[in-house]
PDB file of N, CA and C in Angstrom:
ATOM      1  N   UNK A   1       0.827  -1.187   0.000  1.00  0.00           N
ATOM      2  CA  UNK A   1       0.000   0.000   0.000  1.00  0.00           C
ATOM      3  C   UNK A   1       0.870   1.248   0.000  1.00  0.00           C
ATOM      4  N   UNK A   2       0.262   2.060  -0.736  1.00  0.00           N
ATOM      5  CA  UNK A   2       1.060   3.597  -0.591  1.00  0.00           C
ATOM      6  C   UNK A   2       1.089   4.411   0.362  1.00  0.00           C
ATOM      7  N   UNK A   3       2.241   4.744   0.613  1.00  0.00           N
ATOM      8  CA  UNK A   3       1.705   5.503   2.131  1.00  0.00           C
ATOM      9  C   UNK A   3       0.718   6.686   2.499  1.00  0.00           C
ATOM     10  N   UNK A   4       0.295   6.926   1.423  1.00  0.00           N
ATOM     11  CA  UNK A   4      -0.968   8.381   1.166  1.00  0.00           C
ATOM     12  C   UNK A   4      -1.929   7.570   1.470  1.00  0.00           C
ATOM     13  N   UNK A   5      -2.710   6.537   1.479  1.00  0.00           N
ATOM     14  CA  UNK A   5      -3.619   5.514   1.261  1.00  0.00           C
ATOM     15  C   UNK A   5      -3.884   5.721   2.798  1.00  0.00           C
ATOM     16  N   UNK A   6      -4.916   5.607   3.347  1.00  0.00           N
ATOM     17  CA  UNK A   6      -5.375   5.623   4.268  1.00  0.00           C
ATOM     18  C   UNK A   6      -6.229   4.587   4.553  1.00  0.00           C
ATOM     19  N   UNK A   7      -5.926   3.511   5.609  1.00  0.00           N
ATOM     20  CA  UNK A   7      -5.957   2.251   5.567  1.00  0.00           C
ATOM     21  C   UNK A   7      -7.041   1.968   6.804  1.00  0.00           C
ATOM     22  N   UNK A   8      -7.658   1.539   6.493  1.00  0.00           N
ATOM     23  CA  UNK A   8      -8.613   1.016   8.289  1.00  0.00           C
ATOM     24  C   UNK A   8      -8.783  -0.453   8.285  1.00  0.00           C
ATOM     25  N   UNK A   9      -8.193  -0.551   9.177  1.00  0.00           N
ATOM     26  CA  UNK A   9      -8.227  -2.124   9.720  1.00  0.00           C
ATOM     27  C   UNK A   9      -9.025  -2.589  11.166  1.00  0.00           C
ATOM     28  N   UNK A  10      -9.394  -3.630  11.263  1.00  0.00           N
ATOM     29  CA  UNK A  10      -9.968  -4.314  12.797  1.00  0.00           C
ATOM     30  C   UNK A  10      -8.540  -4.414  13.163  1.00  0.00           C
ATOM     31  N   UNK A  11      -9.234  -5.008  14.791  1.00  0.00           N
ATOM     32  CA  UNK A  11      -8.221  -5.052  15.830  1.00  0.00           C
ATOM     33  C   UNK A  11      -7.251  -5.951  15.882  1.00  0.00           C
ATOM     34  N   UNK A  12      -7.429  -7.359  14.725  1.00  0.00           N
ATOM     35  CA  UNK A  12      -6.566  -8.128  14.540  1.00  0.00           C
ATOM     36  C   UNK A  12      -4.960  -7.919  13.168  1.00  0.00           C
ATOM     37  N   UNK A  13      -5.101  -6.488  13.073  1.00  0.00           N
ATOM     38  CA  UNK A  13      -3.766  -6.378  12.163  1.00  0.00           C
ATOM     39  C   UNK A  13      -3.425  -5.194  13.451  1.00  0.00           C
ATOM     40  N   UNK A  14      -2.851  -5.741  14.515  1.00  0.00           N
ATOM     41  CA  UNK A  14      -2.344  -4.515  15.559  1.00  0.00           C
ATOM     42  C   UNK A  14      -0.813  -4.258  14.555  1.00  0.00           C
ATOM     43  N   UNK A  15      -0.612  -5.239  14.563  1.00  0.00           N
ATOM     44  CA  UNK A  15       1.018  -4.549  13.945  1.00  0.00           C
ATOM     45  C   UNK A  15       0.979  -3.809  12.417  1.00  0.00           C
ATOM     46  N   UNK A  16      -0.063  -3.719  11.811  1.00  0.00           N
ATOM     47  CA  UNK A  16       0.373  -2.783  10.405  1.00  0.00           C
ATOM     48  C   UNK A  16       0.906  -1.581  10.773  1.00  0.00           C
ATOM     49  N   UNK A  17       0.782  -0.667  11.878  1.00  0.00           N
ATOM     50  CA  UNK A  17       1.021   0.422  11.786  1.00  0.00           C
ATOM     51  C   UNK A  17       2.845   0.544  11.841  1.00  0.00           C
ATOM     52  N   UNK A  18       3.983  -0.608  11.977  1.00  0.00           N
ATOM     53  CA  UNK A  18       4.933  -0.808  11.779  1.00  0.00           C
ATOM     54  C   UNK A  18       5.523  -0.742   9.859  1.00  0.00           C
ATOM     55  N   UNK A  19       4.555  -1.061   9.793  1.00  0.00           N
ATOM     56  CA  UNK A  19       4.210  -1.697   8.514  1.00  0.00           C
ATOM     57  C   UNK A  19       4.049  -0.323   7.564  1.00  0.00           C
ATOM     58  N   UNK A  20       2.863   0.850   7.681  1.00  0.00           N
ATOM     59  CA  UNK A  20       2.194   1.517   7.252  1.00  0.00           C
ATOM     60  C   UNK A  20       1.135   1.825   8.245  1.00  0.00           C
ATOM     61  N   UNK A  21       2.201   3.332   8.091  1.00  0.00           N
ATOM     62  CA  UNK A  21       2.066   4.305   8.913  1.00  0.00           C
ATOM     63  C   UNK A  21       0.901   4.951   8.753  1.00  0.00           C
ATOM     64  N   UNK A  22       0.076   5.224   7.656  1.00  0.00           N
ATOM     65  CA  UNK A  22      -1.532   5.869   7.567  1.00  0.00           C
ATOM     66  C   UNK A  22      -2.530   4.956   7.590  1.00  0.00           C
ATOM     67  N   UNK A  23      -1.951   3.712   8.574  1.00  0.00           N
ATOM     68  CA  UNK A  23      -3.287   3.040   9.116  1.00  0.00           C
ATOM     69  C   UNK A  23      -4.015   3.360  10.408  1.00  0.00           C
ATOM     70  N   UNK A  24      -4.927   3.021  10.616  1.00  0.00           N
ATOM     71  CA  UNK A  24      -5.871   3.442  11.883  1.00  0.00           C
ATOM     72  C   UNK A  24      -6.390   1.961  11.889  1.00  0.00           C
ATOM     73  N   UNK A  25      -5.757   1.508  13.568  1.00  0.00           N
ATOM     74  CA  UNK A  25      -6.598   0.615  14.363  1.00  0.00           C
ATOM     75  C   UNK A  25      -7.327   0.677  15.295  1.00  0.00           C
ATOM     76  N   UNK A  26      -8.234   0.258  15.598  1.00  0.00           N
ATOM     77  CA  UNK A  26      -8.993   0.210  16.802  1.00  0.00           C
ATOM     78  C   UNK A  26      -7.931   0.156  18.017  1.00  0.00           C
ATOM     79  N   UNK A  27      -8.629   0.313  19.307  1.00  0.00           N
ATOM     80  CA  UNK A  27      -8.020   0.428  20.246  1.00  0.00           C
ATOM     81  C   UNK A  27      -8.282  -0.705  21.044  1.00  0.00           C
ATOM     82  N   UNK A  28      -7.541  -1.859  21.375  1.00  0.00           N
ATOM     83  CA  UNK A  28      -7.947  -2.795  22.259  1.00  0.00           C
ATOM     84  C   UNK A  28      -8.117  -2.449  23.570  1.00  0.00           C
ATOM     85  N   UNK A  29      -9.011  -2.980  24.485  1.00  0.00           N
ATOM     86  CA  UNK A  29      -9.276  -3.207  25.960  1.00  0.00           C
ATOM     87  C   UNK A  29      -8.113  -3.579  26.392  1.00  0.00           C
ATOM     88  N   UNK A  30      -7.212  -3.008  27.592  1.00  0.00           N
ATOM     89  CA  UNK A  30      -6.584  -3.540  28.441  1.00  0.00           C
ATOM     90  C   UNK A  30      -7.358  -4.656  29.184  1.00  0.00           C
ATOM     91  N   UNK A  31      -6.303  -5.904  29.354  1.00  0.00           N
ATOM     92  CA  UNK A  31      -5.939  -6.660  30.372  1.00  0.00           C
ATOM     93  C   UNK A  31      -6.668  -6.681  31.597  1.00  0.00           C
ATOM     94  N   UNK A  32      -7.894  -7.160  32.217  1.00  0.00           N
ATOM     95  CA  UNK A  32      -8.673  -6.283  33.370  1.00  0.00           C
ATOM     96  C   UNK A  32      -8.794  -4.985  33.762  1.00  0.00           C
ATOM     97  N   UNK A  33      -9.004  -4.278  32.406  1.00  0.00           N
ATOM     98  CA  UNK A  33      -9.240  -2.867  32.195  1.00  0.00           C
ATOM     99  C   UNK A  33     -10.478  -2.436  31.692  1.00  0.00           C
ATOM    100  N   UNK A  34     -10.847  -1.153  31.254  1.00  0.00           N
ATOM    101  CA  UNK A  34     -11.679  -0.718  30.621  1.00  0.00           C
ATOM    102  C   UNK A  34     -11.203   0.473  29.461  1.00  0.00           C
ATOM    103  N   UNK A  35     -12.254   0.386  28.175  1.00  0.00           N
ATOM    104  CA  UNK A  35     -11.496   1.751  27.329  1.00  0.00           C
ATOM    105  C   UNK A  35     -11.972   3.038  27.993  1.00  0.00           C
ATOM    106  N   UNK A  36     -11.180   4.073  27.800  1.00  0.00           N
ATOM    107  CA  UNK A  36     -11.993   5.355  28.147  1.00  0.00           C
ATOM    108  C   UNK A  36     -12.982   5.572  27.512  1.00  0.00           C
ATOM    109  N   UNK A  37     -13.784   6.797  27.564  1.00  0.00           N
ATOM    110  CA  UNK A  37     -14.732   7.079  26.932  1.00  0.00           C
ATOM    111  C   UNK A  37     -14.691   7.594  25.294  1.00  0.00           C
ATOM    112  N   UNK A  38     -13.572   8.131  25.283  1.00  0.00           N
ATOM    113  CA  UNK A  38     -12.893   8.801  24.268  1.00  0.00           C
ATOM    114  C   UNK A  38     -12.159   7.674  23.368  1.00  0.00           C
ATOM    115  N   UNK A  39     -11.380   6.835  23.710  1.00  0.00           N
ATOM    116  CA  UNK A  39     -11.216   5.584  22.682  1.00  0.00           C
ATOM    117  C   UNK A  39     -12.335   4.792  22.223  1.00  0.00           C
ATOM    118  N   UNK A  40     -13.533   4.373  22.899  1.00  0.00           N
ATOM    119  CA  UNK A  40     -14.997   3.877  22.748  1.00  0.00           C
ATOM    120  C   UNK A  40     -15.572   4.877  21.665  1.00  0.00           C
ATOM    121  N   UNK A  41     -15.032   6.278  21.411  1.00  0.00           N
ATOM    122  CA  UNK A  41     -15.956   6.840  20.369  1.00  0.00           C
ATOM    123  C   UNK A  41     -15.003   6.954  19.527  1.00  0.00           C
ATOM    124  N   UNK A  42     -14.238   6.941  19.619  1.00  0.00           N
ATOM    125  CA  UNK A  42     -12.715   6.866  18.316  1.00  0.00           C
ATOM    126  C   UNK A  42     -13.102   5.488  17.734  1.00  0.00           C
ATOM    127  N   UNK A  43     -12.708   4.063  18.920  1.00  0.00           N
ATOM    128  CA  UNK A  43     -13.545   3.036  17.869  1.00  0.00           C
ATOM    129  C   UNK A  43     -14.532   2.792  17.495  1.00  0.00           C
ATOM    130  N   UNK A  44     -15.681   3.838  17.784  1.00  0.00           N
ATOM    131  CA  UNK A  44     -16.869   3.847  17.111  1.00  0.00           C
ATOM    132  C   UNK A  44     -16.884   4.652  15.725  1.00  0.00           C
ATOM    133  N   UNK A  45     -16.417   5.508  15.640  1.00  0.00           N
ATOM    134  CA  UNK A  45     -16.209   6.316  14.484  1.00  0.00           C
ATOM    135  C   UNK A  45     -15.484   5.349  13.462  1.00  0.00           C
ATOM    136  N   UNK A  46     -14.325   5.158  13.747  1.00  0.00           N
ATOM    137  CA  UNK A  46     -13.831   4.029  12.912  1.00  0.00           C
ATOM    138  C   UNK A  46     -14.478   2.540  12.187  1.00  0.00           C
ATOM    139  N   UNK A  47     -15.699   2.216  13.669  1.00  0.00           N
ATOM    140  CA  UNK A  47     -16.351   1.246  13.023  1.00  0.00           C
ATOM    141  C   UNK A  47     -17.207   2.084  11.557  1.00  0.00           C
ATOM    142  N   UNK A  48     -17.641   3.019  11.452  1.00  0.00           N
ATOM    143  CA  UNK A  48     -19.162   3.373  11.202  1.00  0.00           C
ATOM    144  C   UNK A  48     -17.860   3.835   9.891  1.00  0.00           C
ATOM    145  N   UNK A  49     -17.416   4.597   9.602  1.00  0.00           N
ATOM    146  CA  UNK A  49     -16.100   4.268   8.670  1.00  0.00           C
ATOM    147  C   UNK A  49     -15.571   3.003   7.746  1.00  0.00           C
ATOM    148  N   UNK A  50     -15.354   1.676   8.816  1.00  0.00           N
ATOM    149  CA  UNK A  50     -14.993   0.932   7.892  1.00  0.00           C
ATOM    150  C   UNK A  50     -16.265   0.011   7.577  1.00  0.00           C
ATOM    151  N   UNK A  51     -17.390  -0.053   8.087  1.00  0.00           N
ATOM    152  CA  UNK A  51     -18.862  -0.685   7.934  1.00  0.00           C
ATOM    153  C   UNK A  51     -19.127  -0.217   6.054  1.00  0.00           C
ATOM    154  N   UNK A  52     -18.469   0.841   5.551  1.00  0.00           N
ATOM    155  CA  UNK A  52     -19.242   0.803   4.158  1.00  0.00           C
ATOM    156  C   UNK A  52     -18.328   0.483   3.688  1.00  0.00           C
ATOM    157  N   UNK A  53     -16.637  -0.147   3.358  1.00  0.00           N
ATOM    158  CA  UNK A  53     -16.324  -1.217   2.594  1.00  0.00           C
ATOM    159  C   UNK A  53     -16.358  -2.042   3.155  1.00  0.00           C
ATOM    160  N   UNK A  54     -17.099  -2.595   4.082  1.00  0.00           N
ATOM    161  CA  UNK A  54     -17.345  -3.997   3.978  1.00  0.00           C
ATOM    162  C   UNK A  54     -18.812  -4.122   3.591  1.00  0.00           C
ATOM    163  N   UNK A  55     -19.784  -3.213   3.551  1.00  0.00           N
ATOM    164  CA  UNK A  55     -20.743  -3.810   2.570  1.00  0.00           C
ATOM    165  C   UNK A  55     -20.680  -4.144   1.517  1.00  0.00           C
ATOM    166  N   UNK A  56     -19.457  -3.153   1.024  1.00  0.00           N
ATOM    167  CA  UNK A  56     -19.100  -3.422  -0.280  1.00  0.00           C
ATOM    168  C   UNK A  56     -18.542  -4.522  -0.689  1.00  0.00           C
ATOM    169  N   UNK A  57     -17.928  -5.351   0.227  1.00  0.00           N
ATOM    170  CA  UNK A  57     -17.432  -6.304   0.086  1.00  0.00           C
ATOM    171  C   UNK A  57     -18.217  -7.332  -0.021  1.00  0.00           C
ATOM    172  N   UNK A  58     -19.722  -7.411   0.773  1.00  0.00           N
ATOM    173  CA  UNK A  58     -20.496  -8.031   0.439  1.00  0.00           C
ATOM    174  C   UNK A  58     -21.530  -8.452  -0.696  1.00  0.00           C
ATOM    175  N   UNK A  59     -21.580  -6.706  -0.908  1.00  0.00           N
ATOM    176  CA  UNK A  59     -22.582  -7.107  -2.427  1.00  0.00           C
ATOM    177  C   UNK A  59     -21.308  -7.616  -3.388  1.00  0.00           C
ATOM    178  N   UNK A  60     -20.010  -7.364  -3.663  1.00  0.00           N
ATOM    179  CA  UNK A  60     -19.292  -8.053  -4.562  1.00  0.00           C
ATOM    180  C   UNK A  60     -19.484  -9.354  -4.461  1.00  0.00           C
ATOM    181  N   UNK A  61     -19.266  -9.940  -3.570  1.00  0.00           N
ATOM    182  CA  UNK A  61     -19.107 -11.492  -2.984  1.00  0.00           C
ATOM    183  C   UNK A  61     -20.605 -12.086  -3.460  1.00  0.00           C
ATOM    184  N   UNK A  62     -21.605 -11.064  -3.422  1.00  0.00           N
ATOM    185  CA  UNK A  62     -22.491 -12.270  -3.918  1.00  0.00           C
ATOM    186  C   UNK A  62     -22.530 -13.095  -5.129  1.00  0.00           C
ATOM    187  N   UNK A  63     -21.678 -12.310  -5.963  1.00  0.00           N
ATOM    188  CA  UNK A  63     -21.431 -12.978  -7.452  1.00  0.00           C
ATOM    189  C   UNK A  63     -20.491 -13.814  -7.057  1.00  0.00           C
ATOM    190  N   UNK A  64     -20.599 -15.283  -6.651  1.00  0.00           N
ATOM    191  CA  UNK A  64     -20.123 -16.579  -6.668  1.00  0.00           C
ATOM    192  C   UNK A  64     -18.366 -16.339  -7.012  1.00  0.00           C
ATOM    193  N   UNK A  65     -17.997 -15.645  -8.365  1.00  0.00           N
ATOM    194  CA  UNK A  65     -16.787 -15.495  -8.718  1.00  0.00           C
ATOM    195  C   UNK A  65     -15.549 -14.897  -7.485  1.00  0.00           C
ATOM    196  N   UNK A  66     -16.652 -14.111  -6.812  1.00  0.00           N
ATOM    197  CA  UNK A  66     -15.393 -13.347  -5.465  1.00  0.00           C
ATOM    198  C   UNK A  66     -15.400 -13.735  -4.459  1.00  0.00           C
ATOM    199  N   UNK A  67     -16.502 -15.005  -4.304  1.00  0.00           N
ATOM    200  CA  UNK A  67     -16.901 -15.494  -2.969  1.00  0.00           C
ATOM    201  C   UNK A  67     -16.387 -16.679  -3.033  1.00  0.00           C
ATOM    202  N   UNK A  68     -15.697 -17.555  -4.208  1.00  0.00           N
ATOM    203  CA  UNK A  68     -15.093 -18.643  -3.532  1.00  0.00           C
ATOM    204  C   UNK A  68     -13.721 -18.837  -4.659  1.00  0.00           C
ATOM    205  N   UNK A  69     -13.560 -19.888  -4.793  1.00  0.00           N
ATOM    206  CA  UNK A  69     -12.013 -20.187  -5.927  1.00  0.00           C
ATOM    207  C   UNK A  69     -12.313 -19.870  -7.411  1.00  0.00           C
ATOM    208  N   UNK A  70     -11.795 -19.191  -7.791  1.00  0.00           N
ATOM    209  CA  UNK A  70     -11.625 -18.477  -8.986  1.00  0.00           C
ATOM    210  C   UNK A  70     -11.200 -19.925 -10.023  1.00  0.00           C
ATOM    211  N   UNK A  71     -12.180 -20.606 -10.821  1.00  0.00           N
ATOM    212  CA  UNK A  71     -11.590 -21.649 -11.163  1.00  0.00           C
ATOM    213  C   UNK A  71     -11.691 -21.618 -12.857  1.00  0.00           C
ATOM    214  N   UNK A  72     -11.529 -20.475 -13.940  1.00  0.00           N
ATOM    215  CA  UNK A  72     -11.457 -20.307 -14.939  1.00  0.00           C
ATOM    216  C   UNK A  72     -10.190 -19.420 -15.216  1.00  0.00           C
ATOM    217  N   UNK A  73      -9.783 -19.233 -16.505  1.00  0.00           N
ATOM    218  CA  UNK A  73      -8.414 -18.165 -16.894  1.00  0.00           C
ATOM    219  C   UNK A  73      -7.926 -17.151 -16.346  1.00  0.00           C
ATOM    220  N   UNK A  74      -7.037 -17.366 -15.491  1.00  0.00           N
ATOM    221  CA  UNK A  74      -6.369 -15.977 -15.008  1.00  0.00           C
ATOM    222  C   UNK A  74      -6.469 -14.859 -16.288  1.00  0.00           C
ATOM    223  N   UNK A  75      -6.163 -14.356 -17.278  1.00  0.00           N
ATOM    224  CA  UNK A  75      -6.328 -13.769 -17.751  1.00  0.00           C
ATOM    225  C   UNK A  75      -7.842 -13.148 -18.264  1.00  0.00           C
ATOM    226  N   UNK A  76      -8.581 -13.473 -17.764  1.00  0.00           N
ATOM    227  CA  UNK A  76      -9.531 -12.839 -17.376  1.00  0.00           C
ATOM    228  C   UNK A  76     -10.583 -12.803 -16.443  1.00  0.00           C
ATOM    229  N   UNK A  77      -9.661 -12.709 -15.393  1.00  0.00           N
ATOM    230  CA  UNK A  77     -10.396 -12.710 -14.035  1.00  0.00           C
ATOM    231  C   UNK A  77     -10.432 -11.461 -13.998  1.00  0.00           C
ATOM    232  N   UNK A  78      -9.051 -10.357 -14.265  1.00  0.00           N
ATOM    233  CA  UNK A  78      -9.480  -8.828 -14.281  1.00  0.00           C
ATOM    234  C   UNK A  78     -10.622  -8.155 -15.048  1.00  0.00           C
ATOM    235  N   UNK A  79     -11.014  -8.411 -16.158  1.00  0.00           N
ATOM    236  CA  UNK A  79     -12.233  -8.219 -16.719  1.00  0.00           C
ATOM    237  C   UNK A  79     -13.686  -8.534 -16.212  1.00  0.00           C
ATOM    238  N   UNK A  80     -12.967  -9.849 -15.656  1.00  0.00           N
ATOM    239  CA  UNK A  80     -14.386  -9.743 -15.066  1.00  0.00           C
ATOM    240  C   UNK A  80     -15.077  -9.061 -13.734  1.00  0.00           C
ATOM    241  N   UNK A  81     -13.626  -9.080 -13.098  1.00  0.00           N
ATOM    242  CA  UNK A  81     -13.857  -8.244 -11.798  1.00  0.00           C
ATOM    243  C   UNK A  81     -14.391  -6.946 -12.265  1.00  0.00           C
ATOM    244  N   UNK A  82     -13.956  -6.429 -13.071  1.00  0.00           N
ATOM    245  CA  UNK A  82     -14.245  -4.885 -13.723  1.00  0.00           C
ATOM    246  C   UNK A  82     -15.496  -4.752 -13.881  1.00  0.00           C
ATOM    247  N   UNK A  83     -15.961  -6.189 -14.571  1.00  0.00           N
ATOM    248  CA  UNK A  83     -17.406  -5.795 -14.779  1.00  0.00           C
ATOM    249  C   UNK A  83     -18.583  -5.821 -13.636  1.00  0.00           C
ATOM    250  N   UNK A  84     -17.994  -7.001 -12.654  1.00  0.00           N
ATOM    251  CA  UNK A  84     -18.955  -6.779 -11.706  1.00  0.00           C
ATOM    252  C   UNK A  84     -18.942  -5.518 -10.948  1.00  0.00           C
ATOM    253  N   UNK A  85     -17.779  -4.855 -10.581  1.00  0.00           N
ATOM    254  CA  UNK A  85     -17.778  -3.998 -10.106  1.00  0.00           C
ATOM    255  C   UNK A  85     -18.587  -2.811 -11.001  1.00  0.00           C
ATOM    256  N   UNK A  86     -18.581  -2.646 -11.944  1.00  0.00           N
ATOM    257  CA  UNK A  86     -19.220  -2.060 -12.882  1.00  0.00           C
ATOM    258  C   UNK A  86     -20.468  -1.795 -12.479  1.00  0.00           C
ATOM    259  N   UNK A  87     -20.876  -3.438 -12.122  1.00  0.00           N
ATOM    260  CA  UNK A  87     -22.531  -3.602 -12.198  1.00  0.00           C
ATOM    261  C   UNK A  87     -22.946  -2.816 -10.623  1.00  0.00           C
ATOM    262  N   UNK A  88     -21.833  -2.740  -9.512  1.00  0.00           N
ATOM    263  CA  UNK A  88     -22.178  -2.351  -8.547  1.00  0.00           C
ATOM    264  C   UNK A  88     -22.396  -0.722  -8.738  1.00  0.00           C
ATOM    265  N   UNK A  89     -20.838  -0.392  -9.083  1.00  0.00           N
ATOM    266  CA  UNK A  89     -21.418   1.076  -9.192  1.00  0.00           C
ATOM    267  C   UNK A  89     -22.492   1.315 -10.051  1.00  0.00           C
ATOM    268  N   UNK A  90     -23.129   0.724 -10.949  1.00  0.00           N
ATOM    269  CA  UNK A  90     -24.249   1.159 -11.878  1.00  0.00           C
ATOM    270  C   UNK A  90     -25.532   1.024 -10.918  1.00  0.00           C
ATOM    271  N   UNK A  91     -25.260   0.362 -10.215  1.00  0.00           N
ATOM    272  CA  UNK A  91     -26.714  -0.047  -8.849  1.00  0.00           C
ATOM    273  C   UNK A  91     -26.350   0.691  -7.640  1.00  0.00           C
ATOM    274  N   UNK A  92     -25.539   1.511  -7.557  1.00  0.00           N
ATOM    275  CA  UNK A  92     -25.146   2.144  -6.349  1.00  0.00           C
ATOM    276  C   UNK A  92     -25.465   3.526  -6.681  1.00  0.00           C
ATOM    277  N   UNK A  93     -25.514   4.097  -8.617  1.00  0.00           N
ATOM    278  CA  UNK A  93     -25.758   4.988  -8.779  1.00  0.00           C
ATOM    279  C   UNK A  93     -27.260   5.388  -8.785  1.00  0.00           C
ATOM    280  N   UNK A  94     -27.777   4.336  -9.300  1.00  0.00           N
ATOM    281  CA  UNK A  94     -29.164   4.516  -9.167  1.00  0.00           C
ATOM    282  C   UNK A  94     -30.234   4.705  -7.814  1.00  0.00           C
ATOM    283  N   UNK A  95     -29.191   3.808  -6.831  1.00  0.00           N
ATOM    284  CA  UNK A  95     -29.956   3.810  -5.725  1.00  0.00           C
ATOM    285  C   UNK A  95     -29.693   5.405  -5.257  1.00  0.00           C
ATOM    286  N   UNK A  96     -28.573   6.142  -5.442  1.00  0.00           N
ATOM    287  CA  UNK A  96     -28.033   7.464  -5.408  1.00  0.00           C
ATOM    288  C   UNK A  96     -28.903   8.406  -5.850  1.00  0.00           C
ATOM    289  N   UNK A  97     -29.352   8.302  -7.287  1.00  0.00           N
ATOM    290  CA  UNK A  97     -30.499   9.089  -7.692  1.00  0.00           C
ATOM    291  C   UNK A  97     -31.809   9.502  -7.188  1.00  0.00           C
ATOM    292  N   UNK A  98     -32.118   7.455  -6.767  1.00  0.00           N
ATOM    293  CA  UNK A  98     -33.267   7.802  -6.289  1.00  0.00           C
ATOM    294  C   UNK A  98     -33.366   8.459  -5.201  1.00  0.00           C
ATOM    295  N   UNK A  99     -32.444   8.365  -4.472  1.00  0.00           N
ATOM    296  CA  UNK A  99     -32.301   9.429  -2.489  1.00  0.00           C
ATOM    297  C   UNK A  99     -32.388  10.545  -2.940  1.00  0.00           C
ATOM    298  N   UNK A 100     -31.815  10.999  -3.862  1.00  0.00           N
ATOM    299  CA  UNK A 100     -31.730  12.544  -4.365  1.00  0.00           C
ATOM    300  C   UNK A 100     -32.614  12.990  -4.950  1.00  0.00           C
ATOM    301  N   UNK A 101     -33.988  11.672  -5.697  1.00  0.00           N
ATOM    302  CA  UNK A 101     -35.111  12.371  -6.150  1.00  0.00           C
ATOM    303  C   UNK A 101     -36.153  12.320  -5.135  1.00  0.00           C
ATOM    304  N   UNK A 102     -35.629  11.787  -4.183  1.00  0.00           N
ATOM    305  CA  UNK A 102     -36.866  12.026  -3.149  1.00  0.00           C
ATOM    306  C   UNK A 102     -37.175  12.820  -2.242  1.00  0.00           C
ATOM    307  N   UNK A 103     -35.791  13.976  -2.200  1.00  0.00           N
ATOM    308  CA  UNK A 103     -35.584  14.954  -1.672  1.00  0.00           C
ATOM    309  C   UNK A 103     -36.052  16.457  -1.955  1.00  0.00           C
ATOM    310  N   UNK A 104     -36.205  16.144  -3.485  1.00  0.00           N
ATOM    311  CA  UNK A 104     -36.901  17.294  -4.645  1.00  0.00           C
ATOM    312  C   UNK A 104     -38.471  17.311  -4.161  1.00  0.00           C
TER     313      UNK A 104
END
């Protein structure tokens, strides 16, 4: 990843930030501790942040091709990824429109 890239991860990649430095992790619970109040809304913000690529990750995945072993030509697995993704933003735009025509 580039280091401009701004990265959000769960609590199980604690060490990327060794790694790449414009990541943001959650804050784990101490050891018979508690978080403050102020890390509890830092990792809340962060959740509500990384919650929309992982929907995204979900509507991709429903097309069978991203959800399990890729078992046709590497050489065009990029095409096809392109297109599903395609199909998302084309359904992401519409659903976009319609919020915006219901506001008129």
């Amino acid at each position: 990843l580039k280091q401009t890239i701004k990265c959000l991860v769960n609590k199980g990649y604690q060490g990327i930030q060794k790694v790449h430095a414009n990541s943001q992790v959650p804050q784990k619970k101490p050891r018979k501790g508690t978080l403050s109040d102020e890390a509890k809304k830092r990792n809340r913000k962060l959740a509500r942040q990384r919650v929309v690529g992982e929907h995204v990750h979900r509507k991709l995945k429903i097309f069978k091709i991203l959800a399990d072993r890729y078992r046709n030509r590497r050489k065009r697995f990029g095409l096809r990824f392109n297109l599903i993704a395609g199909l998302y933003n084309y359904e992401l735009r519409l659903a976009l429109n319609k919020i915006s025509d219901s506001y008129d």
